[in-house]
Protein backbone atom coordinates (compact mmCIF):
# COMPACT_ATOMS: atom_id res chain seq x y z
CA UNK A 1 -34.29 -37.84 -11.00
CA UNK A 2 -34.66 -34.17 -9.34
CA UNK A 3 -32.51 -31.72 -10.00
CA UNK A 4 -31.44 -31.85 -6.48
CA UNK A 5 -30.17 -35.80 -6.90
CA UNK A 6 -29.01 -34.71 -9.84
CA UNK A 7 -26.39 -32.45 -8.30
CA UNK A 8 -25.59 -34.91 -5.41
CA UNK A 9 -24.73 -37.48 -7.93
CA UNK A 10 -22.21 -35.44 -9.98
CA UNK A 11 -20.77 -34.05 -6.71
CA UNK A 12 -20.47 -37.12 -5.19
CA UNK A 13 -20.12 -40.00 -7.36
CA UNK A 14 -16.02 -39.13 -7.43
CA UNK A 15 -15.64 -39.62 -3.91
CA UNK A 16 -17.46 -42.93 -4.37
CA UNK A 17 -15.46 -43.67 -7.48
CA UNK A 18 -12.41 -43.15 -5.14
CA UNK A 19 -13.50 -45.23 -2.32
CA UNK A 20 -14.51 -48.12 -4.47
CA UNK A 21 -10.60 -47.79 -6.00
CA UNK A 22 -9.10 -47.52 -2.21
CA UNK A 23 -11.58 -50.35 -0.78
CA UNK A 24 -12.92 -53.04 -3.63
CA UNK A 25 -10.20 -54.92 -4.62
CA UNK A 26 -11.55 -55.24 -8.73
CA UNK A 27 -11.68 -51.53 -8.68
CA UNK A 28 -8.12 -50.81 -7.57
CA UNK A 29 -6.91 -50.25 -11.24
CA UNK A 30 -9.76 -48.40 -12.44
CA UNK A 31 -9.27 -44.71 -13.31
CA UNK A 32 -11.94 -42.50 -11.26
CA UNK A 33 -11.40 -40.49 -14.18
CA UNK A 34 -12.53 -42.59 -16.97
CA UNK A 35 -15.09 -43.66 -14.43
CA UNK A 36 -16.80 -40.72 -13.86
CA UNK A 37 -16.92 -39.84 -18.15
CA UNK A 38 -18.32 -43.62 -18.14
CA UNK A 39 -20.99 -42.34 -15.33
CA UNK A 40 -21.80 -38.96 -17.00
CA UNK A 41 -22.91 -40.62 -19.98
CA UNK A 42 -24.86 -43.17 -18.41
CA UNK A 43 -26.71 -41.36 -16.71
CA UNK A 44 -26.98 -38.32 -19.44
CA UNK A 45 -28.19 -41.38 -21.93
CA UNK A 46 -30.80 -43.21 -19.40
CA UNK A 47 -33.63 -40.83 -19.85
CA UNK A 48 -33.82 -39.73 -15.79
CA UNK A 49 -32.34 -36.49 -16.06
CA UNK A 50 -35.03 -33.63 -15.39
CA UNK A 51 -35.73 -30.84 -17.84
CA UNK A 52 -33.46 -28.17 -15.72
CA UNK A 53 -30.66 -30.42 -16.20
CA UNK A 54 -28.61 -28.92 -18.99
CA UNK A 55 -28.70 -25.97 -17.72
CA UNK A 56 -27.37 -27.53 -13.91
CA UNK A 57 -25.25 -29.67 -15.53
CA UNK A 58 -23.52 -26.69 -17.68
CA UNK A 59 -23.13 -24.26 -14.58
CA UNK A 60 -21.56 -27.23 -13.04
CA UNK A 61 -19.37 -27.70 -15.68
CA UNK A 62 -18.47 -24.17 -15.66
CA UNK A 63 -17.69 -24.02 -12.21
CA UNK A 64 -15.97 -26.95 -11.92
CA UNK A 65 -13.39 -25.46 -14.76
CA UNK A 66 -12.59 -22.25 -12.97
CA UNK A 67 -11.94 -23.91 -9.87
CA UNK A 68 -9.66 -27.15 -11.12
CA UNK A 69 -7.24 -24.80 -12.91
CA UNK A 70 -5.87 -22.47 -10.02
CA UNK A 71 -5.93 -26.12 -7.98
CA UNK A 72 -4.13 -27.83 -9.54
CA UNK A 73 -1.53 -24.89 -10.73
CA UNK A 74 -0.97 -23.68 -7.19
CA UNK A 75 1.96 -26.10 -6.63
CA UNK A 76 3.52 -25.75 -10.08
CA UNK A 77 7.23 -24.33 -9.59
CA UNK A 78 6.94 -21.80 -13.01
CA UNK A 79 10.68 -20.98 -12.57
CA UNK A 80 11.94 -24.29 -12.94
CA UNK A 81 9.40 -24.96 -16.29
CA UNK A 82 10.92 -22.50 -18.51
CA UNK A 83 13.16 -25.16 -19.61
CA UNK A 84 10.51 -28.06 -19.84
CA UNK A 85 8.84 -25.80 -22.91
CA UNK A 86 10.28 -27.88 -25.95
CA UNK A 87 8.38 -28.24 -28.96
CA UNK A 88 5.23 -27.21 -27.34
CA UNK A 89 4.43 -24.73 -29.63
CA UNK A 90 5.49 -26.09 -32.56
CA UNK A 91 3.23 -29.12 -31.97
CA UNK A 92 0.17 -26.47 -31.66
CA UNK A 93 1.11 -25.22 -34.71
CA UNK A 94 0.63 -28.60 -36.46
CA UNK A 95 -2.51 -29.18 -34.64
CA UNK A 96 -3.93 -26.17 -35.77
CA UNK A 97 -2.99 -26.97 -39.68
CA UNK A 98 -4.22 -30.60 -39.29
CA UNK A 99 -7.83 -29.30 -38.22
CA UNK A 100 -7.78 -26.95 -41.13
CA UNK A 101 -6.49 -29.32 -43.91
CA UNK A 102 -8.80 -32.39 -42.70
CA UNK A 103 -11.63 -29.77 -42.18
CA UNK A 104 -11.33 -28.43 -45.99
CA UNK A 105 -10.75 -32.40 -47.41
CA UNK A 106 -13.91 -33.43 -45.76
CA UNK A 107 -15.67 -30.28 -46.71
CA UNK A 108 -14.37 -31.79 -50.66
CA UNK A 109 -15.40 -34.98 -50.11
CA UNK A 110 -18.52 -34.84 -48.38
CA UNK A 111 -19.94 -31.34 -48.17
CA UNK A 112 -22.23 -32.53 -50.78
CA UNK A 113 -24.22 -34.26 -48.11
CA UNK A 114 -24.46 -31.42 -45.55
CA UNK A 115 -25.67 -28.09 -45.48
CA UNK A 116 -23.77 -25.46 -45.19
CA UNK A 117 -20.60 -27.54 -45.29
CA UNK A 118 -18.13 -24.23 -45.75
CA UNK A 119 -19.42 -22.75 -42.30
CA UNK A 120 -19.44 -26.26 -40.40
CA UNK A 121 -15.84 -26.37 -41.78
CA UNK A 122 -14.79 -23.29 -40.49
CA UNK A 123 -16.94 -24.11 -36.95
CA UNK A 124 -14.80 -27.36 -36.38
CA UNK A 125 -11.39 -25.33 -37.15
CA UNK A 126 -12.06 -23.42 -34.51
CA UNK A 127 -13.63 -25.95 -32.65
CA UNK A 128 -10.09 -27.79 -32.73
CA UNK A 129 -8.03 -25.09 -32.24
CA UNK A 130 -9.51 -23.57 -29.31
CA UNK A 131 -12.47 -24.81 -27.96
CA UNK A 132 -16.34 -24.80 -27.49
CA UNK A 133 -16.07 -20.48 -27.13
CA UNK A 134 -15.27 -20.39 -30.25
CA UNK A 135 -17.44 -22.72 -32.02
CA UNK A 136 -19.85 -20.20 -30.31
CA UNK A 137 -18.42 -17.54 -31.77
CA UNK A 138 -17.74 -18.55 -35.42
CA UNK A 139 -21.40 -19.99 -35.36
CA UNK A 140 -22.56 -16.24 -35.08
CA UNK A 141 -20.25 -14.38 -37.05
CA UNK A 142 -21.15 -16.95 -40.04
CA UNK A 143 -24.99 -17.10 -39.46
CA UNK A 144 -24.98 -20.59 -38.76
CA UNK A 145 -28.57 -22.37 -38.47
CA UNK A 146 -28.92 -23.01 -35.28
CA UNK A 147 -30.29 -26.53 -36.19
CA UNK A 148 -26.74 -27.47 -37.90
CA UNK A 149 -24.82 -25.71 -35.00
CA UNK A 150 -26.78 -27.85 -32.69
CA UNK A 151 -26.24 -30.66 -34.07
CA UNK A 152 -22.39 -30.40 -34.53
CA UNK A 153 -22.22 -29.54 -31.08
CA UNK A 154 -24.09 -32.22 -29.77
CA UNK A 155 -21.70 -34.26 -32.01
CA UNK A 156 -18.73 -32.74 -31.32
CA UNK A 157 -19.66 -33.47 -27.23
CA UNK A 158 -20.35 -37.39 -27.37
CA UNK A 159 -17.23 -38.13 -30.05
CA UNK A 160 -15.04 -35.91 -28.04
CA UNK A 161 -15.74 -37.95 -25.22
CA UNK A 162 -14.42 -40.35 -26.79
CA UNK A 163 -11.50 -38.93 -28.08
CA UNK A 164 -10.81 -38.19 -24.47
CA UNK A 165 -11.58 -41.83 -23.51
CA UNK A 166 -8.94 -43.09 -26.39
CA UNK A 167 -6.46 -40.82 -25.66
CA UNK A 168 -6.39 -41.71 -21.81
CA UNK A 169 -5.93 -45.10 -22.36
CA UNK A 170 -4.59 -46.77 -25.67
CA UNK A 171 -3.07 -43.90 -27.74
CA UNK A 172 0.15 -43.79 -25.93
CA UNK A 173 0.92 -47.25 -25.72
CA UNK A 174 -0.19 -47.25 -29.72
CA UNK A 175 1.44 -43.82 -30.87
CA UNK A 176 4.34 -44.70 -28.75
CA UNK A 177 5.82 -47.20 -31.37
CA UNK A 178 5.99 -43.99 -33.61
CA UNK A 179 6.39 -41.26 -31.66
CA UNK A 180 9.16 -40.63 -29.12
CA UNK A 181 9.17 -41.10 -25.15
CA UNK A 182 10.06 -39.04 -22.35
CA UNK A 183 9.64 -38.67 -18.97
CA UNK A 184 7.03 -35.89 -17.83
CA UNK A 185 6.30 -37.20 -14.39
CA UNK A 186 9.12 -36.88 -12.20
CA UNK A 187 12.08 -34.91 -13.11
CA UNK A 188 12.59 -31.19 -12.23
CA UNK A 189 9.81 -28.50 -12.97
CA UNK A 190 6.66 -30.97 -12.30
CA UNK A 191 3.68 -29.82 -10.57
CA UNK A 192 4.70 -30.78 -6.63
CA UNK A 193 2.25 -32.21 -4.26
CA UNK A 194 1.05 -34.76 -6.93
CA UNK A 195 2.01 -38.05 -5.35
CA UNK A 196 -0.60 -40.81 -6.01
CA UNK A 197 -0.18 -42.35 -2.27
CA UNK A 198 -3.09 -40.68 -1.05
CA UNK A 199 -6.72 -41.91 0.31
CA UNK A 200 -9.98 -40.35 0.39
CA UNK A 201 -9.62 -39.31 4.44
CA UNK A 202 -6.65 -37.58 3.32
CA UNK A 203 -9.09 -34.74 2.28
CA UNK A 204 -10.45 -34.50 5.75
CA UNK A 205 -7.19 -35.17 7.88
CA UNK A 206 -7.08 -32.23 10.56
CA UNK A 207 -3.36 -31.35 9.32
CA UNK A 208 -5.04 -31.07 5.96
CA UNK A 209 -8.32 -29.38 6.37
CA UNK A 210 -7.70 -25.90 7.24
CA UNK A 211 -4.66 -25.31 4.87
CA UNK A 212 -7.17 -27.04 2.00
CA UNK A 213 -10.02 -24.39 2.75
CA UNK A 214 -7.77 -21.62 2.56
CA UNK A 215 -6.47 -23.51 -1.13
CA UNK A 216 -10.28 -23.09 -2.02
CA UNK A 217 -10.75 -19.81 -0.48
CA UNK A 218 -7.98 -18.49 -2.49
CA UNK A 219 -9.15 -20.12 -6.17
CA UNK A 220 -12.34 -18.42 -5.30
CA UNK A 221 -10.99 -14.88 -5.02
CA UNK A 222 -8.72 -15.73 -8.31
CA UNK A 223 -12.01 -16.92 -9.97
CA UNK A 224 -14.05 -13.64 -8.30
CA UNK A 225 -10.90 -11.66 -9.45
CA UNK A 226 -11.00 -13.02 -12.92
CA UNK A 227 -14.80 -12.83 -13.56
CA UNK A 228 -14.42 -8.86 -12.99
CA UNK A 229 -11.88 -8.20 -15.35
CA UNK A 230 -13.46 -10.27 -17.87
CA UNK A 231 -16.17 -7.73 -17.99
CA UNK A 232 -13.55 -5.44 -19.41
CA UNK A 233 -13.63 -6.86 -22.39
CA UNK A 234 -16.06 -7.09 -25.20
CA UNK A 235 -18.61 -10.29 -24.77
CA UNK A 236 -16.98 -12.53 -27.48
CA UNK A 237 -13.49 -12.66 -25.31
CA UNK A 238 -14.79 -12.92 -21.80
CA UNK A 239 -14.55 -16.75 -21.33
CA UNK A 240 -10.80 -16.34 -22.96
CA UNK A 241 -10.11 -12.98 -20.73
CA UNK A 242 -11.33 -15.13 -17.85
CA UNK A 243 -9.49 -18.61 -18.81
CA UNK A 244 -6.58 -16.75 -19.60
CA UNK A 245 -6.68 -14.55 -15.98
CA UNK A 246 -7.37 -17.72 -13.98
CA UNK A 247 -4.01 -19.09 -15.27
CA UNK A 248 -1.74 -16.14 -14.65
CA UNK A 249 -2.92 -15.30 -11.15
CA UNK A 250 -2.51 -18.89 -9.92
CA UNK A 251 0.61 -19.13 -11.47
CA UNK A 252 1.87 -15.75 -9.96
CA UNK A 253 -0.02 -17.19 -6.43
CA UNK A 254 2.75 -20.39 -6.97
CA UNK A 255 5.34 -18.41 -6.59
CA UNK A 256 4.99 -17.92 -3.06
CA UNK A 257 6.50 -20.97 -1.06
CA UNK A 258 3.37 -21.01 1.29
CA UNK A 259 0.70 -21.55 -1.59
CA UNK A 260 3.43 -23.71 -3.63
CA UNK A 261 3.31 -25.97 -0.23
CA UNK A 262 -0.50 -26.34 0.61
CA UNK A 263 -1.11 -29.86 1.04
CA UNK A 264 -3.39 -32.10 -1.08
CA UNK A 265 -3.98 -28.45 -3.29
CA UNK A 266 -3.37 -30.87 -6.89
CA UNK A 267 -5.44 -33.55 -5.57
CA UNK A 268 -8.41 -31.13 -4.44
CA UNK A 269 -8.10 -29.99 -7.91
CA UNK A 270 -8.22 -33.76 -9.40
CA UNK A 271 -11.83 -34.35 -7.51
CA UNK A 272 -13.32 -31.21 -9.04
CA UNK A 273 -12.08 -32.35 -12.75
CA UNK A 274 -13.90 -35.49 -11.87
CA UNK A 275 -16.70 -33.28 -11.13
CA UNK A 276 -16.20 -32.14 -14.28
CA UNK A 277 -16.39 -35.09 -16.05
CA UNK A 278 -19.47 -36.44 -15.01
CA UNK A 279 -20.93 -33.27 -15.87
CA UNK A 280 -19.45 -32.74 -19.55
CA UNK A 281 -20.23 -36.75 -20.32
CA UNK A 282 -23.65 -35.94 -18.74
CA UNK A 283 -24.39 -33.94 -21.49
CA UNK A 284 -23.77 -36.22 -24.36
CA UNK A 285 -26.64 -36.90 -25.84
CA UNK A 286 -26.32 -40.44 -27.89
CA UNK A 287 -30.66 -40.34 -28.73
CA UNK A 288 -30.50 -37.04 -30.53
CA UNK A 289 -27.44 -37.74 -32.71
CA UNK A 290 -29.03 -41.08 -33.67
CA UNK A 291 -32.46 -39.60 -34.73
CA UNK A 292 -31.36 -36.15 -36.07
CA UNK A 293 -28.36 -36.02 -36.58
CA UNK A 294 -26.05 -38.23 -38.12
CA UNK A 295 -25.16 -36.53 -40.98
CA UNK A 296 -22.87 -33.77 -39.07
CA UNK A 297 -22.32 -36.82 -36.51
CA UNK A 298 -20.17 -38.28 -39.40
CA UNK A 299 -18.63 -34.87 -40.77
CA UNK A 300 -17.38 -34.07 -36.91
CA UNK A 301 -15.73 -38.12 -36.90
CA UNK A 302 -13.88 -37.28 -40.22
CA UNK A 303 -12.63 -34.46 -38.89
CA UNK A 304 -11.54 -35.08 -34.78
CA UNK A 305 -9.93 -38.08 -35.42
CA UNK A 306 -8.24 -37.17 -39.34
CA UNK A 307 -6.92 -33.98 -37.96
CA UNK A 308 -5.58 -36.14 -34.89
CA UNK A 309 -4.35 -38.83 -37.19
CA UNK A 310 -2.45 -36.33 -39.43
CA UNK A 311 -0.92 -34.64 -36.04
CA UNK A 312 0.40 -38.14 -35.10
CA UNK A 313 2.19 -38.46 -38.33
CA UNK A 314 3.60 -34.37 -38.18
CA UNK A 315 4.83 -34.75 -34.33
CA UNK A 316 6.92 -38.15 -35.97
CA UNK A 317 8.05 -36.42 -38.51
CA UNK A 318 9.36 -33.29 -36.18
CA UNK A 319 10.33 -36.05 -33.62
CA UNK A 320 7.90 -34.44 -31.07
CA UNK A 321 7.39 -36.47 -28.14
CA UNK A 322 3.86 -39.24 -27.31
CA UNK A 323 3.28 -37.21 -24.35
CA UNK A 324 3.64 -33.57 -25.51
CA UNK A 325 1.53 -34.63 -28.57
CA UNK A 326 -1.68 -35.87 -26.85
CA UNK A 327 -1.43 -32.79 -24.55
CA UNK A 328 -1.17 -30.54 -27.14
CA UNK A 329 -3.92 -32.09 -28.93
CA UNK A 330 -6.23 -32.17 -26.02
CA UNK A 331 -6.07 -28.71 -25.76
CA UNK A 332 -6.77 -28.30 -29.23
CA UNK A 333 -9.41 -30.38 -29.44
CA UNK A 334 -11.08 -30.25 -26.46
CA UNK A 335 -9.80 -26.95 -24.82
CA UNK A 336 -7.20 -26.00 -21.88
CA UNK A 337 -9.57 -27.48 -19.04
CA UNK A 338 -9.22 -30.84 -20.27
CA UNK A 339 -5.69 -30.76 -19.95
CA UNK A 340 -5.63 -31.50 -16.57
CA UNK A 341 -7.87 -34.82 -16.87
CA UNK A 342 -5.29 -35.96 -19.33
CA UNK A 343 -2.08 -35.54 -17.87
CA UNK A 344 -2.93 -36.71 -14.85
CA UNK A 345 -4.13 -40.36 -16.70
CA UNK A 346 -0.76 -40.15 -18.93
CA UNK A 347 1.50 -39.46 -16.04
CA UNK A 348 2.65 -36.61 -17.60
CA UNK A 349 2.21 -33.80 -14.97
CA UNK A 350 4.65 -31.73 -15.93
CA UNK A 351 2.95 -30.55 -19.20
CA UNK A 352 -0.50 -29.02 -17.60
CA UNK A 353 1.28 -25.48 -18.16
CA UNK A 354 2.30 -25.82 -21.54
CA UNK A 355 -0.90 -27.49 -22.66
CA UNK A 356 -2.75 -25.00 -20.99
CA UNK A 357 -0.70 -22.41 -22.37
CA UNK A 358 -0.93 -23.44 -25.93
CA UNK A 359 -4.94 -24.13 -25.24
CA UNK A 360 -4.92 -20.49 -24.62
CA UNK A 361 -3.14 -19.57 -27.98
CA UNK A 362 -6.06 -21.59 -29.38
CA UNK A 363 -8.70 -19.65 -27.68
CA UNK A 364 -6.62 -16.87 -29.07
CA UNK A 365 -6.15 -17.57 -32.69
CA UNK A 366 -9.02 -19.95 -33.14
CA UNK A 367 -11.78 -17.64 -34.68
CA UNK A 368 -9.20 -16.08 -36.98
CA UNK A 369 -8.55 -19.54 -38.11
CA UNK A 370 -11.89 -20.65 -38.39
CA UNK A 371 -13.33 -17.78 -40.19
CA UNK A 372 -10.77 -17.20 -42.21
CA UNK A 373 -11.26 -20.82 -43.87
CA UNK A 374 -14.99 -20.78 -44.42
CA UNK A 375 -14.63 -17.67 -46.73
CA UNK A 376 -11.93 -19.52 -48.67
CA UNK A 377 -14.11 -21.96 -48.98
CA UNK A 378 -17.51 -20.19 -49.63
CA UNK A 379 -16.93 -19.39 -53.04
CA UNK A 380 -16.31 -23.46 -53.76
CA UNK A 381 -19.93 -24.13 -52.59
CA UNK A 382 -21.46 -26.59 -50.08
């Protein structure tokens, strides 16, 4: 495959995805979603990608995140969500201590079998706080071999696809017979303009199409915007400075009534986090963890899904709801832009700003966290 094709597909394959749903009859209750992570990693795992595709494939990725997030905020109503908050942060907070007490009992239990268990420890706690920034980061301020870091990466990306895949379809009907349930979708404060009665031509309806461009016009001066202030900032913080701008400015542009009102804005936003998911599950790659890596492959299972087991059974406990859980987790685990993909598969619209808010913290807090932990447990060995 060239790289050309290569971009075609993971532009394109969503708006096939959704035509298939609108038009074939046995795809009507797929998720275009879960389709395109399916896709990604098919075609990431087939051996017909060329040699430039990480690299495509990440500035895709990349792109597709800045973009999605002022999307699919622009028709949030921010005044009304002040109230829809809840436990939001307190469910972070137990997020963050489940990554670093499963992280330190799998560093006991099985550090013996990996090098430089204490550091990989201290990667995934940050990992699962904040996001792949910084795992970046703690991998440098730790010296981590860039073999190990590798491979826990290319770990972390195929079993967090799957995390993803889990959580967007049988962990709420699961977690909900211990966890509360409420209503995220429809009552005051949701994102408006979210309504699943749509079709594909929608996008290209002449009411649509002008208002739409200027939608895109806009997220690219709040990306543009963004980009230069992040160059204010020290290296290690741009991708948070930039996140973190990205968010505010599109929330400040929903304020106005006439961005707050573009048409099809959230659902413009949902096709480029398809994008996105063919790209991130594109760059799973199932051969290397099979040959070289199964060691850390096992070390980053123990940890996702204990730390997300143990959150479970803390958001009971503090009577935290199903749906602000798996938000909250997602953007532990897997970072604010995932938040998005998730909510809009649990119904659950109305918590994209407080996931991506406390995804944010993460990005925030998460190298503190993360560092902090390997030196307590460097002197224990592994």
């Amino acid at each position: 495959m060239s790289s050309v094709l290569l971009i075609m597909f993971v532009l394109l394959f969503p708006a096939l995805a959704l035509w298939a749903k609108e038009k074939v009859p046995l795809c009507a209750k797929w998720s275009p979603l879960i389709v395109s992570y399916l896709a990604g990693l098919a075609i990431g795992n087939m051996g017909i990608l060329p040699g430039s595709a990480p690299v495509l494939l990440d500035a895709v990725s990349t792109g597709a995140v800045a973009f999605s997030i002022p999307l699919l905020l622009f028709s949030v109503d921010i005044r009304r969500w002040k109230a829809l908050s809840g436990k939001s942060i307190l469910a972070f907070g137990l997020a963050a201590f489940s990554a670093a007490l499963v992280s330190s009992a799998v560093h006991f239990l099985y550090g013996a079998k990996a090098p430089e268990s204490w550091k990989v420890a201290g990667m995934l706690v940050g990992l699962y706080t904040g996001g792949t920034p910084n795992l970046a980061a703690i991998k440098t301020a730790l010296d981590v071999d860039r073999n190990i870091y590798l491979a826990v990466h290319t770990s972390d990306m195929v079993v967090s696809a799957l995390y993803l895949l889990a959580v967007m379809t049988v962990a709420k009907p699961v977690l909900s017979r211990l966890l509360p349930v409420a209503n995220w979708n429809t009552d005051a404060g949701a994102v408006d303009g979210m309504g699943e009665g749509f079709r594909l031509a929608d996008y290209f309806a002449k009411s649509v199409r002008r208002k739409l461009l200027g939608a895109l016009g806009l997220a690219a001066a709040i990306v543009g915007v963004s980009l230069g202030l992040s160059m204010l900032f020290p290296a290690d913080f741009q991708t948070m400075v930039v996140i973190l701008a990205i968010t505010s400015l599109a929330l400040a542009a929903s304020l106005l009534p006439s961005v707050r009102s573009i048409p099809m804005s959230f659902h413009a936003g949902e096709y480029i986090l398809y994008v996105f998911c063919i790209a991130v599950g594109a760059m799973g790659d199932f051969s290397l963890l099979l040959s070289g890596a199964p060691t850390y492959f096992i070390y980053v299972v123990m940890v996702l899904f204990g730390s997300f087991i143990l959150h479970a059974l803390l958001c009971a406990l503090f009577r935290i709801d199903v749906d602000t859980m798996l938000i909250v987790s997602t953007s532990a685990i897997c970072s604010p832009p995932f938040v998005g993909v998730v909510a809009v598969s649990l119904k659950a619209r109305k918590l994209i700003v407080p996931g991506i808010t406390t995804g944010i913290i993460g990005y925030a807090v998460g190298n503190y966290l993360g560092i902090a932990l390997a030196q307590l447990l460097r002197p224990l060995g592994g």
